[in-house]
Protein backbone atom coordinates (compact mmCIF):
# COMPACT_ATOMS: atom_id res chain seq x y z
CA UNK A 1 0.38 -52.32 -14.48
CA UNK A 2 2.62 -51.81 -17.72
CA UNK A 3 0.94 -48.54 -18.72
CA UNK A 4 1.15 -47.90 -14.92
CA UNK A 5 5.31 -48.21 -14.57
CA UNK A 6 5.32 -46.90 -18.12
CA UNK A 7 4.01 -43.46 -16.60
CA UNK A 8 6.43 -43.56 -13.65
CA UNK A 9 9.28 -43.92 -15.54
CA UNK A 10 8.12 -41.50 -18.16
CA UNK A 11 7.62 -39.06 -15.15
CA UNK A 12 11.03 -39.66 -13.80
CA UNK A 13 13.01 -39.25 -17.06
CA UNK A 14 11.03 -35.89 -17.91
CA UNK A 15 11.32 -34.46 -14.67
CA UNK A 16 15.41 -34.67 -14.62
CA UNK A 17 15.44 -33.33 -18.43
CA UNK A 18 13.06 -30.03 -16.84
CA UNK A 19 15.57 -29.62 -14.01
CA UNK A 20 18.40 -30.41 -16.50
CA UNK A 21 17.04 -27.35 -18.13
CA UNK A 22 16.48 -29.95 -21.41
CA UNK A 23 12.87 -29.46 -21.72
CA UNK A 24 10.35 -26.88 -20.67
CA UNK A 25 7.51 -27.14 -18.57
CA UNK A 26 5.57 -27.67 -21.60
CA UNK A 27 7.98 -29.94 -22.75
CA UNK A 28 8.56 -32.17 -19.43
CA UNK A 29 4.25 -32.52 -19.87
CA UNK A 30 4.57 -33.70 -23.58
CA UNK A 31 7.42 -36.59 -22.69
CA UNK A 32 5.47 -37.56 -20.05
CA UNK A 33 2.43 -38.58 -22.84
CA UNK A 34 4.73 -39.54 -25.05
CA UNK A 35 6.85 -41.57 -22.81
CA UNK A 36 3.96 -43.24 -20.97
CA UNK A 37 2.37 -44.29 -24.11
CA UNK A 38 5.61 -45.78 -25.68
CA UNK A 39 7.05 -46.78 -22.30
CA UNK A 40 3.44 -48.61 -21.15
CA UNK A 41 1.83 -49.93 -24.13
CA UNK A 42 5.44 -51.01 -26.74
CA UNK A 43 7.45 -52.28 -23.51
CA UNK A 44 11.22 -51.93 -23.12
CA UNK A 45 12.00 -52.40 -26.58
CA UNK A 46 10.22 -49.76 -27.54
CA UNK A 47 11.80 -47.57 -25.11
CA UNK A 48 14.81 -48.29 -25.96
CA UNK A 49 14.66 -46.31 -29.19
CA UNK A 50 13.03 -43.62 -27.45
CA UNK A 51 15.49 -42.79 -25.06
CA UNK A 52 18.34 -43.43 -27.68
CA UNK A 53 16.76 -40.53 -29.23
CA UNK A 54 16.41 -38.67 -26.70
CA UNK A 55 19.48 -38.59 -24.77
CA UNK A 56 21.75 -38.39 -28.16
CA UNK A 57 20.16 -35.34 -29.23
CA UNK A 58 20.28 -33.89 -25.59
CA UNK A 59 24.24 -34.89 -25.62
CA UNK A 60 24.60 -33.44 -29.38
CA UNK A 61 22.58 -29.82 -28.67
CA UNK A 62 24.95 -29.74 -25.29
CA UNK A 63 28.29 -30.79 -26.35
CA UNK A 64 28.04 -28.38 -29.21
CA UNK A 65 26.12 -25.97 -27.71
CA UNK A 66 28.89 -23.24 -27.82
CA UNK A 67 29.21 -23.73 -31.46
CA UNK A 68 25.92 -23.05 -32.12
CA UNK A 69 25.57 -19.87 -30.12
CA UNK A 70 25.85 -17.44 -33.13
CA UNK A 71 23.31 -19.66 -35.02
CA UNK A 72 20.78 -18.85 -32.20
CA UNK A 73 19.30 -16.03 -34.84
CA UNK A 74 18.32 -18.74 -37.22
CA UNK A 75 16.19 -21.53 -35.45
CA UNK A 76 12.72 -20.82 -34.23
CA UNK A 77 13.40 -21.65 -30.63
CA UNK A 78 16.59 -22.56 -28.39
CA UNK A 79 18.06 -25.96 -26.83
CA UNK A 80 15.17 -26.11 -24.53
CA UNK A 81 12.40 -28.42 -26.16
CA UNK A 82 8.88 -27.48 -25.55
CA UNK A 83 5.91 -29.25 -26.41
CA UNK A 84 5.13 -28.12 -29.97
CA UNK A 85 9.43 -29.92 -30.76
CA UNK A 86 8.13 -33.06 -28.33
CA UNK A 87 5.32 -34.06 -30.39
CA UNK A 88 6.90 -33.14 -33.74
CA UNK A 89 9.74 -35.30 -33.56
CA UNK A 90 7.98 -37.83 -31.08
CA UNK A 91 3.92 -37.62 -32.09
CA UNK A 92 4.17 -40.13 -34.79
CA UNK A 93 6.10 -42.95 -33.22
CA UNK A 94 3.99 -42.48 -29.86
CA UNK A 95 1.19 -43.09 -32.32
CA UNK A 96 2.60 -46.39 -33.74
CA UNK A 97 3.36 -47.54 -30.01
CA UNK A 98 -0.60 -47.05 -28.91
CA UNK A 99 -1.15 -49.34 -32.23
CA UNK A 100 1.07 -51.90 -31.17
CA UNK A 101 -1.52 -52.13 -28.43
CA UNK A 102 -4.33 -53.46 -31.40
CA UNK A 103 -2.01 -54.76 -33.75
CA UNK A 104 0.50 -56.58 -30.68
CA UNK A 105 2.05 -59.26 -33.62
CA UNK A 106 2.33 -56.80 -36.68
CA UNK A 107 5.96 -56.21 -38.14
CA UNK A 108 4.75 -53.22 -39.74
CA UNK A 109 4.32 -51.23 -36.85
CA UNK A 110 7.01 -51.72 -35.48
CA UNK A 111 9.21 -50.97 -38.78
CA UNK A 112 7.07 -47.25 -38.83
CA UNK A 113 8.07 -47.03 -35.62
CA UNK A 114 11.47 -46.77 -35.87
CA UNK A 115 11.44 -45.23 -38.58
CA UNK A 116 9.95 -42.40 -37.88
CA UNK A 117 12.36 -42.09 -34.65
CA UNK A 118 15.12 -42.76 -37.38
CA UNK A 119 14.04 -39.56 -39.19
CA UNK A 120 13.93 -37.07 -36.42
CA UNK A 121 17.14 -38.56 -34.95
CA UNK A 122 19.06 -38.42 -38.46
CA UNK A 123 17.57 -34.77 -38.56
CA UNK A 124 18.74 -33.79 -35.20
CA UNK A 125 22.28 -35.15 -35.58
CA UNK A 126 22.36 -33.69 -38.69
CA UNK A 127 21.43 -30.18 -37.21
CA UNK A 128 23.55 -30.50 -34.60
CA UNK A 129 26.76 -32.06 -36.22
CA UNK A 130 26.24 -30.05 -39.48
CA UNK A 131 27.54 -26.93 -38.05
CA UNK A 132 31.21 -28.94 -37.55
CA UNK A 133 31.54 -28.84 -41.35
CA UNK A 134 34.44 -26.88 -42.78
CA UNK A 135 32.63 -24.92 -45.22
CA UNK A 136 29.21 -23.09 -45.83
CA UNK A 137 26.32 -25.69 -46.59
CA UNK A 138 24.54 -25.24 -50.05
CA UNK A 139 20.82 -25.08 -50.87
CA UNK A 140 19.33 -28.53 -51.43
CA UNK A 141 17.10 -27.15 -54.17
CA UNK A 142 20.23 -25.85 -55.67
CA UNK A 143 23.56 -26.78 -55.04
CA UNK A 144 25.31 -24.30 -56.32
CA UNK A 145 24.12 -21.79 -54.16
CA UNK A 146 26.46 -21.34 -50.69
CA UNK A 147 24.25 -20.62 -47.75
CA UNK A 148 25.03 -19.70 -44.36
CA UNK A 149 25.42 -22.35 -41.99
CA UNK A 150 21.81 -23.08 -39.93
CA UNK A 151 19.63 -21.74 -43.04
CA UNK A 152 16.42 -24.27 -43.67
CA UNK A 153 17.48 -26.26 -46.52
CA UNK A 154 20.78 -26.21 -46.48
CA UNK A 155 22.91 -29.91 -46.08
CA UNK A 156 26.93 -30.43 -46.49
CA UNK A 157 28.57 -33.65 -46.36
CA UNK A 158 29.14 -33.18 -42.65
CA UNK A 159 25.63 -33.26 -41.95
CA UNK A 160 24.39 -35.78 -44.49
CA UNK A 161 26.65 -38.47 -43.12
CA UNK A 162 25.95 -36.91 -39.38
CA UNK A 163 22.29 -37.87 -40.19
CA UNK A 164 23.38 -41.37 -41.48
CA UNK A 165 24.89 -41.73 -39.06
CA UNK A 166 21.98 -41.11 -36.56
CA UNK A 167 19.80 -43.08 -38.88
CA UNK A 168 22.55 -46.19 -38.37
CA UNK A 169 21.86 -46.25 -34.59
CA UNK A 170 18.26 -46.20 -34.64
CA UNK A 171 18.33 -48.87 -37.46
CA UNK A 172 21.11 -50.77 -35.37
CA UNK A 173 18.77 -51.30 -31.94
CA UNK A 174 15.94 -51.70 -34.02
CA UNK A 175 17.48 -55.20 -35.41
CA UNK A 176 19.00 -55.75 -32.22
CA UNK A 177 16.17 -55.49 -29.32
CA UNK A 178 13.70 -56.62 -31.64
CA UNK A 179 15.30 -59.96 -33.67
CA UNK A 180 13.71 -61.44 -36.09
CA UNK A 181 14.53 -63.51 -39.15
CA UNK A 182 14.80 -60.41 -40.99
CA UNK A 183 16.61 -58.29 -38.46
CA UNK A 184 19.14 -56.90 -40.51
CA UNK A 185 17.06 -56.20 -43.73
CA UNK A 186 14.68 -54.51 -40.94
CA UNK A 187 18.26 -52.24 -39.68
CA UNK A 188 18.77 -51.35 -43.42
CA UNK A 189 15.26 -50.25 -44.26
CA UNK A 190 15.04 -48.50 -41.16
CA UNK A 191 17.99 -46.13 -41.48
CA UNK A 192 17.44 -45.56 -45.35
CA UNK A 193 13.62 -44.35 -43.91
CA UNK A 194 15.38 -42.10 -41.68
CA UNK A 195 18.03 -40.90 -43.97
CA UNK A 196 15.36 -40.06 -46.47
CA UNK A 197 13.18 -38.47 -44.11
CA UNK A 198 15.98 -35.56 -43.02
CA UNK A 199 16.61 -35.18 -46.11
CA UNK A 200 12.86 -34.58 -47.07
CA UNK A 201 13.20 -32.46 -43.63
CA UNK A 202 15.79 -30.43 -45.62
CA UNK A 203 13.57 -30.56 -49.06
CA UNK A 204 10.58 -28.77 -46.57
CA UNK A 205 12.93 -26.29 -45.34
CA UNK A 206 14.36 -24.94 -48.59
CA UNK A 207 10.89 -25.04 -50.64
CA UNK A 208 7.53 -24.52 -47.98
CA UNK A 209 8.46 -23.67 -44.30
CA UNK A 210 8.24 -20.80 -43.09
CA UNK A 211 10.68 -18.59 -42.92
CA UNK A 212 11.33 -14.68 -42.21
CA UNK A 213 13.31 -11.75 -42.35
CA UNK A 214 14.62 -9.02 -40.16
CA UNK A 215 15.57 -6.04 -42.35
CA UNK A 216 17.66 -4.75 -39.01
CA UNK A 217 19.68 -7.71 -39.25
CA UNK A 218 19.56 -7.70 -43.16
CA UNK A 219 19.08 -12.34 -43.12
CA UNK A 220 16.56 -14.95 -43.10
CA UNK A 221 15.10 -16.59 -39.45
CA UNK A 222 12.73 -19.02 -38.70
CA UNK A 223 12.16 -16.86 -35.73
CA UNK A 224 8.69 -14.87 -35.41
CA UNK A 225 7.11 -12.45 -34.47
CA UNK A 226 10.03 -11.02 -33.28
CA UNK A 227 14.08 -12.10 -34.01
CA UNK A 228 16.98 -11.92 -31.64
CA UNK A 229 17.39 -8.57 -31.88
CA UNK A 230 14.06 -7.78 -31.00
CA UNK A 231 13.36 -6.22 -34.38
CA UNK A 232 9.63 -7.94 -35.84
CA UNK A 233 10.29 -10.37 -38.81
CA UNK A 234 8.48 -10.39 -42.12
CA UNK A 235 7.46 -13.53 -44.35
CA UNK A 236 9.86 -14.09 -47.01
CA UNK A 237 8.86 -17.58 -48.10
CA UNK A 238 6.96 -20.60 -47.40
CA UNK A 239 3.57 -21.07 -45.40
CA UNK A 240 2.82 -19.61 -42.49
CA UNK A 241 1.28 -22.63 -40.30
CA UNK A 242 4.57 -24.82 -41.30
CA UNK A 243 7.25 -23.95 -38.57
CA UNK A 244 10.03 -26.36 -37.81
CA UNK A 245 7.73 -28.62 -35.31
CA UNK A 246 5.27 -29.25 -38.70
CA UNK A 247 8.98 -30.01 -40.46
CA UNK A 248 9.87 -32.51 -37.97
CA UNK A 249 6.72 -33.98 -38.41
CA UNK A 250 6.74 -34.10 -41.65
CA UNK A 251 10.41 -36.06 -41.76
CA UNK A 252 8.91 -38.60 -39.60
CA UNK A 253 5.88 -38.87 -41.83
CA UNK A 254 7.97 -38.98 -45.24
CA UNK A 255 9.87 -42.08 -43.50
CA UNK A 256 6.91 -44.18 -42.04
CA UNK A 257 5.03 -43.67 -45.47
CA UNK A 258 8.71 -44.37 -47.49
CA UNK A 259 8.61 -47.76 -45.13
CA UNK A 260 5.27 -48.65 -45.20
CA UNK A 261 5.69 -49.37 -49.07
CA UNK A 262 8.83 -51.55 -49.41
């Protein structure tokens, strides 16, 4: 009956975020697995975190949407999540929440969960708050070198405590809904996870993710085959296979494992 309600509600929630033009069609069919899963098998708890997530990020990419319009060239794909961005920033934690099923009294799944939704939600609010910053972000790799704002790799202080930030909250409802002796120890390892998982986020997009350019446009995209301007894009640097859905995997990945060992 859990898993049952757990699919209704999912259904609900993903159908308003495909009208709300939030997700794609893709994307609505993704939250719905995602959502059941978490919603069904972790409880409200569980959910909790997942919407948090989820409706954050969907108020960040809108309120600052018009800010972002001339960064449009840069990311892979728009304000409209589809599947491939559902499961990247959402695959591990559903996975944690179907192990809660075998493992129903384990702390530690519960920690990677919310850690890993720590990660992507540091990462988001530091994508989408990032951009507010004052000055040109610089290269993680190297910070003496000024980027433009949106290149992979690139974090300011605006974004780093933006990702904190979103870190904090996840951290904050994960020792609040789910109180234990240890709650607040639990908060604090949660948001360092997530802090250190955007910033691995960042590490992957300055060193190995993919990224092209357009030699009409003369700068570096994450968009392929074709950019903005319809002109097709070129490898410059990274692999292939590792777009920004494999990066937002692997943030969530880098925070579980960080978690996992404490």
């Amino acid at each position: 009956m859990q898993l049952f309600i757990g699919f209704i509600c999912a259904t609900l929630i993903a159908f308003a975020a495909y009208r709300a033009h939030s997700l794609s069609r893709s994307g609505a069919y993704a939250a719905i697995v995602v959502g059941t899963v978490i919603f069904g098998i972790g409880g409200w708890q569980w959910a909790i975190l997942l919407l948090t997530f989820f409706i954050s990020s969907t108020v960040l990419t809108r309120a600052f949407k018009k800010r972002k319009i001339g960064l449009n060239e840069k990311f892979s794909k728009g304000g409209q999540r589809d599947a491939g961005q559902v499961f990247g920033n959402g695959g591990l934690a559903t996975l944690f929440a179907g192990l809660h099923y075998f493992f129903p009294s384990a702390p530690w799944v519960w920690m990677a969960f919310a850690a890993a939704l720590a990660a992507v939600n540091a990462d988001t609010w530091a994508t989408e708050l990032g951009v507010l910053n004052p000055h040109p972000p610089r290269m993680l790799t190297n910070v003496t070198k000024v980027v433009e704002k949106g290149t992979s790799g690139g974090i300011s202080l605006m974004g780093t405590f933006a990702a904190l930030t979103g870190s904090g909250l996840i951290g904050l409802l994960a020792a609040l809904v789910h109180p234990t002796a240890d709650a607040l120890t639990i908060g604090l390892w949660v948001t360092l996870a997530g802090l250190l998982g955007s910033l691995f986020d960042s590490l992957l997009g300055a060193t190995v993710q993919a990224i092209y350019h357009c030699p009409t446009c003369n700068k570096e995209t994450e968009r392929h085959p074709l950019h903005t301007c319809g002109t097709e894009t070129s490898l410059k640097r990274g692999w292939q296979w590792l777009d920004n859905d494999f990066v937002n995997l692997g943030c969530s990945v880098f925070a579980v494992f960080f978690i996992l060992m404490i």
